[in-house]
Protein backbone atom coordinates (compact mmCIF):
# COMPACT_ATOMS: atom_id res chain seq x y z
CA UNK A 1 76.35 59.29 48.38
CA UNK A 2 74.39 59.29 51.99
CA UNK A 3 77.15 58.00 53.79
CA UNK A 4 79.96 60.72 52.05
CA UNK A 5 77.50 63.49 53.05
CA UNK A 6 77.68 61.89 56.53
CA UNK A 7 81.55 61.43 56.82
CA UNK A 8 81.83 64.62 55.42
CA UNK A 9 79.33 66.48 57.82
CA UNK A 10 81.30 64.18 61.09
CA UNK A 11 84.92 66.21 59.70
CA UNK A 12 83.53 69.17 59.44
CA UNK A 13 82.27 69.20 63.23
CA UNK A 14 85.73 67.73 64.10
CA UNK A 15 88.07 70.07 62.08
CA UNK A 16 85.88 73.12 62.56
CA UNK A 17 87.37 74.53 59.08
CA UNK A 18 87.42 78.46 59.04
CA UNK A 19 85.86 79.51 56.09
CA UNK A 20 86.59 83.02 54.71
CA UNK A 21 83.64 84.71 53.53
CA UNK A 22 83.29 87.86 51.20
CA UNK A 23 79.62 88.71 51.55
CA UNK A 24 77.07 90.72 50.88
CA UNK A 25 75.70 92.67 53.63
CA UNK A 26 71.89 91.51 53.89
CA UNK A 27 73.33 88.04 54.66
CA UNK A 28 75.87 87.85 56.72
CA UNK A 29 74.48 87.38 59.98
CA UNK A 30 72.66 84.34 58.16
CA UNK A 31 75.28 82.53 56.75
CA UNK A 32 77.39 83.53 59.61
CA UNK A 33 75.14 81.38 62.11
CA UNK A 34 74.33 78.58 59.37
CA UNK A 35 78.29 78.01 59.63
CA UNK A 36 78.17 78.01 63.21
CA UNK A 37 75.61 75.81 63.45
CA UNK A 38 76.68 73.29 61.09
CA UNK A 39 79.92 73.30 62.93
CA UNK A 40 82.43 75.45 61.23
CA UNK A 41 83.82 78.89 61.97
CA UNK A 42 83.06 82.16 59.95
CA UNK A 43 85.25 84.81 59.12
CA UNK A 44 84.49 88.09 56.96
CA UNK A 45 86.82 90.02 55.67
CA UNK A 46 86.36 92.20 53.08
CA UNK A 47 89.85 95.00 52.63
CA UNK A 48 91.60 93.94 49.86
CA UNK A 49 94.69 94.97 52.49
CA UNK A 50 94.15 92.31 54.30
CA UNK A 51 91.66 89.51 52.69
CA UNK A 52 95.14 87.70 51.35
CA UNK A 53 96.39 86.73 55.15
CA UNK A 54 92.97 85.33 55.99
CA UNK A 55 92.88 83.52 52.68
CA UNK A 56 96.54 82.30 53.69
CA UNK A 57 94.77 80.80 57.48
CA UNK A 58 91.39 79.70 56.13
CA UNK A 59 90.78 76.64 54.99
CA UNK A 60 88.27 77.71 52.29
CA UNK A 61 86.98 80.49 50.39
CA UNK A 62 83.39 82.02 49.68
CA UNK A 63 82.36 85.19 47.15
CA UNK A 64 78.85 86.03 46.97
CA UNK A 65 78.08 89.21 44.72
CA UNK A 66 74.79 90.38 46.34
CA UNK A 67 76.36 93.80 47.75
CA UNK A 68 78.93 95.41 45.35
CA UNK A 69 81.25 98.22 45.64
CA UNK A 70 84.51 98.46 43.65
CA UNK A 71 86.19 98.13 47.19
CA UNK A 72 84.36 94.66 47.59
CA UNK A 73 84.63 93.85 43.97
CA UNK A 74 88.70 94.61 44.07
CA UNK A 75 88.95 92.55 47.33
CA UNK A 76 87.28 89.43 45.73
CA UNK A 77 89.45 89.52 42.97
CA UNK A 78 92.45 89.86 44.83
CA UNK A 79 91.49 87.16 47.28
CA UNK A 80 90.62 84.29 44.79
CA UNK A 81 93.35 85.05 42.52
CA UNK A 82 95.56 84.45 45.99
CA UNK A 83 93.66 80.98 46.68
CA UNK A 84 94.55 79.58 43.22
CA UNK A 85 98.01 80.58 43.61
CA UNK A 86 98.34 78.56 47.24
CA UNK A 87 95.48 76.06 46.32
CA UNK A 88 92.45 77.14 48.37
CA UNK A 89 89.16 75.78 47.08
CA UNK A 90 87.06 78.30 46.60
CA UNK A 91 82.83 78.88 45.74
CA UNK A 92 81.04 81.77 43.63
CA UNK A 93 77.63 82.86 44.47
CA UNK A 94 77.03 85.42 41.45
CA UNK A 95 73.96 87.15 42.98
CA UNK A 96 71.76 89.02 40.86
CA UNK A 97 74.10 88.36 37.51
CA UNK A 98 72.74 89.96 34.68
CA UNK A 99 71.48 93.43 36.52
CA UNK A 100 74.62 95.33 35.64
CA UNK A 101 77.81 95.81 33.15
CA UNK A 102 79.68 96.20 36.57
CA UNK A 103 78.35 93.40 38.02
CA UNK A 104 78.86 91.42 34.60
CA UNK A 105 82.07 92.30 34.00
CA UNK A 106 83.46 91.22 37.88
CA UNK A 107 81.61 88.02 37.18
CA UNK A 108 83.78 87.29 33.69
CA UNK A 109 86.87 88.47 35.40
CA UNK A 110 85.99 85.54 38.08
CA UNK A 111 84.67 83.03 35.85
CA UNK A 112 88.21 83.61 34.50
CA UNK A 113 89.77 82.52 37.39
CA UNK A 114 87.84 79.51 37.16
CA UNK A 115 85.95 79.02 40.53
CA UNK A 116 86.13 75.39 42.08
CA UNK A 117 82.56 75.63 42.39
CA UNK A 118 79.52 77.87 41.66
CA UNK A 119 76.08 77.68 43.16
CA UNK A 120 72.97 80.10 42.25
CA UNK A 121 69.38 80.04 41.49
CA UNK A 122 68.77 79.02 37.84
CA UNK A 123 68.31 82.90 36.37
CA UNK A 124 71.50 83.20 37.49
CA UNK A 125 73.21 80.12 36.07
CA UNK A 126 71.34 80.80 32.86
CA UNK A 127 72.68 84.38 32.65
CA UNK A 128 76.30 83.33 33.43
CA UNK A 129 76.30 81.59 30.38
CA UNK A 130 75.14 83.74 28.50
CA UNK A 131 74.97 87.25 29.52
CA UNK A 132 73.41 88.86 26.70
CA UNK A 133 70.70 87.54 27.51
CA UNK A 134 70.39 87.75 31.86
CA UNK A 135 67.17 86.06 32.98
CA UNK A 136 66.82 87.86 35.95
CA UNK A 137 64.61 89.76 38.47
CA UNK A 138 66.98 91.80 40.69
CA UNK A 139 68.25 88.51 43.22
CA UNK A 140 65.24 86.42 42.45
CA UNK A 141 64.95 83.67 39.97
CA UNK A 142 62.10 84.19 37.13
CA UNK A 143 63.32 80.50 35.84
CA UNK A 144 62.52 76.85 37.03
CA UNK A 145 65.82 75.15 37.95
CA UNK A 146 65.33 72.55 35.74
CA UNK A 147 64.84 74.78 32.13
CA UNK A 148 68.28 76.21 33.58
CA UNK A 149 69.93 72.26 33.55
CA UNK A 150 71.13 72.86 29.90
CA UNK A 151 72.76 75.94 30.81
CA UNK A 152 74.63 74.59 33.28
CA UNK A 153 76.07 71.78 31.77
CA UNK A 154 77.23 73.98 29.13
CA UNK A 155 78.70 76.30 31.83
CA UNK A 156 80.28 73.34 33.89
CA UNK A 157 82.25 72.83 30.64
CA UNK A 158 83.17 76.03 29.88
CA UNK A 159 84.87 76.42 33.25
CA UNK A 160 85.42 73.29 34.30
CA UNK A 161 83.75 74.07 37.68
CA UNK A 162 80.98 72.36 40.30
CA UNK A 163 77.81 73.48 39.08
CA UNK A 164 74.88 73.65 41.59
CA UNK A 165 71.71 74.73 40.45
CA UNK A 166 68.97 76.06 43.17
CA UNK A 167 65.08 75.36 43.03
CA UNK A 168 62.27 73.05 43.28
CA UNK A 169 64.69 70.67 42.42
CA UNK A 170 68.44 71.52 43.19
CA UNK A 171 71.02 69.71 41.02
CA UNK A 172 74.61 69.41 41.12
CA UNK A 173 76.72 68.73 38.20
CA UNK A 174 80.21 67.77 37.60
CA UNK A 175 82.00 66.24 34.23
CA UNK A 176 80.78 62.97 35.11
CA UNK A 177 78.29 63.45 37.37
CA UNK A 178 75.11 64.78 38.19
CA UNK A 179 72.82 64.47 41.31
CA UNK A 180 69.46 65.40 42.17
CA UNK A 181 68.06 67.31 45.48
CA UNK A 182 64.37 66.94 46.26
CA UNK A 183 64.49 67.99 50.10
CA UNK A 184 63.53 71.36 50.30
CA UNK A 185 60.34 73.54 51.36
CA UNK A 186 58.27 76.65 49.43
CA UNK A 187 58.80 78.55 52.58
CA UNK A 188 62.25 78.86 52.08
CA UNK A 189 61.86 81.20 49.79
CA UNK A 190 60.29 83.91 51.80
CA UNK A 191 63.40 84.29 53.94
CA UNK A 192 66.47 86.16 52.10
CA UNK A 193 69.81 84.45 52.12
CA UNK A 194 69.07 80.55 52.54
CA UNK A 195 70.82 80.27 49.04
CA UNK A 196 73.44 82.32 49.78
CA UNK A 197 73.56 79.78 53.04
CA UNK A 198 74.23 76.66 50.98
CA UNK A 199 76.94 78.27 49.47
CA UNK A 200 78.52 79.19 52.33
CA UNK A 201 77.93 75.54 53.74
CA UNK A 202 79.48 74.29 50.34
CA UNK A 203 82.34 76.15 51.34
CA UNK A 204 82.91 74.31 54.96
CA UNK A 205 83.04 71.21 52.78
CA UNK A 206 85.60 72.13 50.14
CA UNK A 207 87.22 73.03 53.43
CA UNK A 208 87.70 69.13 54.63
CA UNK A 209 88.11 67.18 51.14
CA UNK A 210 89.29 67.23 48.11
CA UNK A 211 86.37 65.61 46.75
CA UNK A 212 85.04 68.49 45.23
CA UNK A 213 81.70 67.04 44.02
CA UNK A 214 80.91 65.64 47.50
CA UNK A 215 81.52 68.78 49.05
CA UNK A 216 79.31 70.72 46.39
CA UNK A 217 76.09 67.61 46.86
CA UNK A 218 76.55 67.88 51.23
CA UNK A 219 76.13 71.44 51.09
CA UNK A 220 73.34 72.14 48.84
CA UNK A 221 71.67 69.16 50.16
CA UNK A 222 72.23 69.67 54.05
CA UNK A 223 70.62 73.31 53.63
CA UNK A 224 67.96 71.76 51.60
CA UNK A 225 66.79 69.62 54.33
CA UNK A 226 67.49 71.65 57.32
CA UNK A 227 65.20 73.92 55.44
CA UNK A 228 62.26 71.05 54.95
CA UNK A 229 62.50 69.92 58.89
CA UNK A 230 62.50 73.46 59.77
CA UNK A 231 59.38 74.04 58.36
CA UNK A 232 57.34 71.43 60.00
CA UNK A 233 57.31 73.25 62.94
CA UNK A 234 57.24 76.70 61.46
CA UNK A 235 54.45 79.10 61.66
CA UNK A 236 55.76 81.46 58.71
CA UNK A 237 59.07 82.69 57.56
CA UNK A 238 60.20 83.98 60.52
CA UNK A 239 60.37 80.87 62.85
CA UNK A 240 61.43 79.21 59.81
CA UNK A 241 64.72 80.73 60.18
CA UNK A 242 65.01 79.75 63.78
CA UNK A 243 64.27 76.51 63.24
CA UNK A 244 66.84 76.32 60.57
CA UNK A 245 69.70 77.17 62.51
CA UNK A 246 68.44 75.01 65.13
CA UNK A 247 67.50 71.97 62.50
CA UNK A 248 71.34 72.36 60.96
CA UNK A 249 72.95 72.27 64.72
CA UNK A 250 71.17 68.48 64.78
CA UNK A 251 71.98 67.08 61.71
CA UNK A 252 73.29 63.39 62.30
CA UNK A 253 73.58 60.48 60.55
CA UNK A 254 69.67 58.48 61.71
CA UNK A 255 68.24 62.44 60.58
CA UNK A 256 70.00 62.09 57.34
CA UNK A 257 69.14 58.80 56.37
CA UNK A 258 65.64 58.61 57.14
CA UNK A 259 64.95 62.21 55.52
CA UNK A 260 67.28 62.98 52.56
CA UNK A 261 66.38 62.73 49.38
CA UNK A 262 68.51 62.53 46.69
CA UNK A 263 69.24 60.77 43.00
CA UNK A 264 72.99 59.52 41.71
CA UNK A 265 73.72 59.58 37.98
CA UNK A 266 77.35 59.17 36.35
CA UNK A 267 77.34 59.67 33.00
């Protein structure tokens, strides 16, 4: 799996895969630079008059929920229902599911249009399941990723799609597959949008193969450690973020196999 996250992370700084990103405001800038650094360009586009050309020129597609209006909410629907109908892979961040019927019911209508992979913190994943019940504190997590690993098996078969779940651990979970992230630092949670950042960099990815699962495990796990070496150095949340960029910019194939930590099950 090391050497597929490496291969992977080498196309991605040859191809430099534009990645279409429908956002939410507080993290743009972030993910923006996370993409730069990792090697891939950003765009953000949010009309829904024009968020179906830049589907047609990108190379992949991101939706994160965090900020919603019914203009953003009409543009994300009309931009992923485009990239199934020409084949772009797309990601869903669902942000803060559970905190609103209008929120919930944009999240069903996507869920419907069966995302090629989905990435949140585990009060999130729980709540897409079942949304009856949201387990949720506005954007934060009041769950441990792994009490949310049922969940998201049950949701990877409901829609067929990626599952990654964000946390102490992070796991990724396909059909037949399921791996385990331990890189990671507590620090990373004081800084807003680092999750929203691996789902972006999931995106670059799913720009450069069709191995779906790969693309899921490199970006989730490339954030993950970016996020551990920038903290060595860090003095508090702040410099953290630096770092990070800066930490992501030298990712490389000695860095990678000397610090990432993973597990590979098939099942």
């Amino acid at each position: 799996m090391e050497d597929s996250i490496i291969n992977l992370l080498e196309q991605v700084r040859f191809e430099k895969p534009l990645v279409h990103n429908i956002t939410n405001l507080v993290v743009m800038n972030t993910t923006a630079n996370a993409l730069l650094a990792l090697g891939a360009s950003p765009v953000m586009v949010h009309s829904p008059l024009e968020v179906r050309e830049v589907v047609d020129i990108a190379q992949a597609l991101v939706i994160n929920i965090g900020t919603l209006s019914e203009h953003t909410a009409e543009a994300m629907l009309v931009a992923t229902e485009h990239a199934n109908t020409i084949g772009r892979p797309w990601v869903l961040d669902p942000v803060g599911a559970g905190i609103s019927a209008f929120r919930n019911d944009l999240l069903s209508n996507l869920l419907a249009l069966k995302p090629t992979v989905i990435r949140g913190n585990a009060s999130e994943i729980i709540t897409l399941y079942n949304s009856n019940q949201p387990n949720t504190k506005g954007v934060d997590s009041t769950a441990d990723s792994k009490d949310a690993l049922r969940f998201g098996k049950l949701l990877q078969q409901h829609t067929g799609s990626i599952i990654c779940i964000s946390g102490n651990i992070d796991y990724i979970l396909s059909e037949k597959h399921t791996v385990e992230v331990y890189n990671g630092h507590p620090l990373m949670t004081q800084v807003t949008g680092l999750g929203c950042s691996a789902t972006a960099l999931i995106g670059a990815f799913l720009a450069v193969t069709d191995g779906h699962f790969e693309a899921a495990v490199a970006g989730v796990s490339l954030l993950s450690l970016a996020g551990e070496l920038a903290a060595k150095s860090a003095s508090g949340p702040g410099t953290l973020q630096l770092n990070l960029y800066d930490e992501l910019y030298r990712l490389n194939a000695e860095r990678l196999q000397s610090s990432l930590k993973i597990k590979h099950y098939a099942h």
